[in-house]
C-alpha atoms as a PDB file:
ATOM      1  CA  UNK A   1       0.000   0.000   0.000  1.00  0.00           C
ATOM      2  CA  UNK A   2       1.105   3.690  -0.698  1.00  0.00           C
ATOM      3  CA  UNK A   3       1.712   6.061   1.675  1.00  0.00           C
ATOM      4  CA  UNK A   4      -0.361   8.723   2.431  1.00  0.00           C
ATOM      5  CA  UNK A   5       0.379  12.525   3.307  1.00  0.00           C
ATOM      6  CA  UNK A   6      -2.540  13.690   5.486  1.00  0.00           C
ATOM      7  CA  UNK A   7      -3.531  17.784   6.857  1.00  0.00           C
ATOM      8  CA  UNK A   8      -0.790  18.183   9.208  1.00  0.00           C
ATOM      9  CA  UNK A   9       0.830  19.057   5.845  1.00  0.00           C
ATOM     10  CA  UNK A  10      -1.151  21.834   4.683  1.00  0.00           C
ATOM     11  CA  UNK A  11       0.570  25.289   5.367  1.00  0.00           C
ATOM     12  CA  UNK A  12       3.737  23.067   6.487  1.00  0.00           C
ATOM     13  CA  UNK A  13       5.794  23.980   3.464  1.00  0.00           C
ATOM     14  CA  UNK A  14       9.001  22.208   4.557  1.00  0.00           C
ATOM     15  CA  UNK A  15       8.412  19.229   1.939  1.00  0.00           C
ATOM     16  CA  UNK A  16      11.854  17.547   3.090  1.00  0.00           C
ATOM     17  CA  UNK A  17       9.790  13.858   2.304  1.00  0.00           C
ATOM     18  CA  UNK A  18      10.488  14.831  -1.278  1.00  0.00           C
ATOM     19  CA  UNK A  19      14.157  15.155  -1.003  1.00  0.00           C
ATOM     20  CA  UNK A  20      14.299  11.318   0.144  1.00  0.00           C
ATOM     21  CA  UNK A  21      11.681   9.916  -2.205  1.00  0.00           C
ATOM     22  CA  UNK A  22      13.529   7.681  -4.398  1.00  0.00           C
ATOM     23  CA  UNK A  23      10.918   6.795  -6.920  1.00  0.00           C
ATOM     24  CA  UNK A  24      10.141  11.201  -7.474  1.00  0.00           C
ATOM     25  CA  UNK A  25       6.627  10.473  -6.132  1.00  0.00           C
ATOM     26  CA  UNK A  26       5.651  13.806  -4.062  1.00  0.00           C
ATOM     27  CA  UNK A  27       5.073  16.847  -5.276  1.00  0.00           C
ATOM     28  CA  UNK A  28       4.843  19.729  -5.829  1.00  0.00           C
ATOM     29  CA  UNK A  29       8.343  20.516  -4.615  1.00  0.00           C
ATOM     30  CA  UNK A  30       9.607  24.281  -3.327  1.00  0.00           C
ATOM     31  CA  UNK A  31      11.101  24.385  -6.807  1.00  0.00           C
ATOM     32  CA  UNK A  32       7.886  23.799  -9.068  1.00  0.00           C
ATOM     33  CA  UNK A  33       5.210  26.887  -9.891  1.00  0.00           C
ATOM     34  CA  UNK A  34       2.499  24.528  -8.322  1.00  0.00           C
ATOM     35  CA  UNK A  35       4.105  24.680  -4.857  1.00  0.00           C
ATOM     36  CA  UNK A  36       2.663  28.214  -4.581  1.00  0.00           C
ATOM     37  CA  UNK A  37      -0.375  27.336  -5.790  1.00  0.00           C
ATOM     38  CA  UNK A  38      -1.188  23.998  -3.215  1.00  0.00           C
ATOM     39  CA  UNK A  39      -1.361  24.270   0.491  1.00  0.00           C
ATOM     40  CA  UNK A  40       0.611  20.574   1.045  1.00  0.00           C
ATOM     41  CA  UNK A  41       2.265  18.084  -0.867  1.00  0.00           C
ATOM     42  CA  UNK A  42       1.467  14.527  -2.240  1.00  0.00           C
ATOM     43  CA  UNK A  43       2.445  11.539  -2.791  1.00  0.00           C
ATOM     44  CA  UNK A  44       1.799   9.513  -6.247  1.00  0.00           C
ATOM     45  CA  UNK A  45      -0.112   6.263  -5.062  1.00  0.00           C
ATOM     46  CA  UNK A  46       0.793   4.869  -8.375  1.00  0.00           C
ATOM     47  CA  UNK A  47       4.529   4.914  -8.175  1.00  0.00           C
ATOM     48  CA  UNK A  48       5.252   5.228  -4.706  1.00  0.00           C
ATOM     49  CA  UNK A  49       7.250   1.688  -3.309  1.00  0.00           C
ATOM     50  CA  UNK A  50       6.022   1.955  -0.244  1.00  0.00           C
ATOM     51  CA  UNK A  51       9.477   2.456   1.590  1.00  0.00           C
ATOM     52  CA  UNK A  52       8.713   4.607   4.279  1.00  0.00           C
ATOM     53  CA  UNK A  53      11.382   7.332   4.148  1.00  0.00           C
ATOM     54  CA  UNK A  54       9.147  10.052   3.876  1.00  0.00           C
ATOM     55  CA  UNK A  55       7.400   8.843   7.002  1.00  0.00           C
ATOM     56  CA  UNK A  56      11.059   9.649   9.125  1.00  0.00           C
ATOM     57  CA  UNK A  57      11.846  13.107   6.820  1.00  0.00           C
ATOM     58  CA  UNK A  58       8.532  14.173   7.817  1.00  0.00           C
ATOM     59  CA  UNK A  59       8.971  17.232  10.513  1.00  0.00           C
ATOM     60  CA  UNK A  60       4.689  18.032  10.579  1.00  0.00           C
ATOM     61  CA  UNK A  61       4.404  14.366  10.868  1.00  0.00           C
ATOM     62  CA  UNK A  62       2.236  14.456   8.064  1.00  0.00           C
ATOM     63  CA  UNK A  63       2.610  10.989   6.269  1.00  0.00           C
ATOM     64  CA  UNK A  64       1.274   7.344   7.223  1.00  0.00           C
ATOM     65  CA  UNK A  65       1.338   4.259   5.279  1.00  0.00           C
ATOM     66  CA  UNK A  66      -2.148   4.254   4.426  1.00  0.00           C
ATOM     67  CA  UNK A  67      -3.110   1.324   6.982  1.00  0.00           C
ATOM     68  CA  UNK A  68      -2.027   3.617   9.733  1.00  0.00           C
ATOM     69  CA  UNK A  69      -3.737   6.331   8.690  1.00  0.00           C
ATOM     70  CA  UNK A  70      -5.447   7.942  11.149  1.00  0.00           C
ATOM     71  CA  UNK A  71      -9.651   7.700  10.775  1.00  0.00           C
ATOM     72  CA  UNK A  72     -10.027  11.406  10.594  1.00  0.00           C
ATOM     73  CA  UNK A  73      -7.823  11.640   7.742  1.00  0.00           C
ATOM     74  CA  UNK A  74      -8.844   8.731   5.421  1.00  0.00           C
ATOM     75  CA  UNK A  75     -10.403  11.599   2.885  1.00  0.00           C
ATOM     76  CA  UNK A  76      -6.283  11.907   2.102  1.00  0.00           C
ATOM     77  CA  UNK A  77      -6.278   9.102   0.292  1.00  0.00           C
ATOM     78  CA  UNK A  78      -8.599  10.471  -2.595  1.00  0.00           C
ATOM     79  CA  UNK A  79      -6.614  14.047  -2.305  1.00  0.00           C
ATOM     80  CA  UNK A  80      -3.508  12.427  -2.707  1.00  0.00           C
ATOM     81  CA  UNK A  81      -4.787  10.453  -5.614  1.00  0.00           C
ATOM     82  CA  UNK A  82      -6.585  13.403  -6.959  1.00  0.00           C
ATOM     83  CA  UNK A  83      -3.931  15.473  -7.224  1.00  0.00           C
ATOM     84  CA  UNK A  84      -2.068  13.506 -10.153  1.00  0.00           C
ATOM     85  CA  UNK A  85      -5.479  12.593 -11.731  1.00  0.00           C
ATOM     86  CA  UNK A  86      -4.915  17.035 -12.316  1.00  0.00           C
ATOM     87  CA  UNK A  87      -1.347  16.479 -13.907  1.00  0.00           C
END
């Protein structure tokens, strides 16, 4: 299962998970014209290998694997997901 980022993102704007992402799966990053334009980052559920280093890079704590993501949050998944369905 993908990971997840979930609200403690939004306004955040630190987006060090990207940095580690080895598969390029989270954006928008500091240095695309979207970041300005989105209030958190994402992860791609299609390409992301589910290894966890954004969960560690994470300062807002703002990313689960999406089995450990939280109840209040689950509406994170479709964002996420959402987000590259715009691309």
């Amino acid at each position: 299962m993908p990971h997840v980022i979930a609200e403690p993102c939004i306004g955040a704007e630190d987006c060090a998970c990207a940095a580690v992402c080895p598969v390029d799966g989270i954006h928008p990053t500091p240095e695309e014209e979207a970041f300005e334009l989105e209030d958190m980052c994402y992860i791609n559920p299609a390409c992301c290998i589910d290894c966890g280093l954004c969960v560690d890079e994470c300062s807002a704590g703002a990313v689960f694997a999406e089995e450990d993501l939280p109840e209040q949050w689950q509406s994170y998944v479709l964002r996420n997901a959402e987000y590259y369905e715009r691309q």
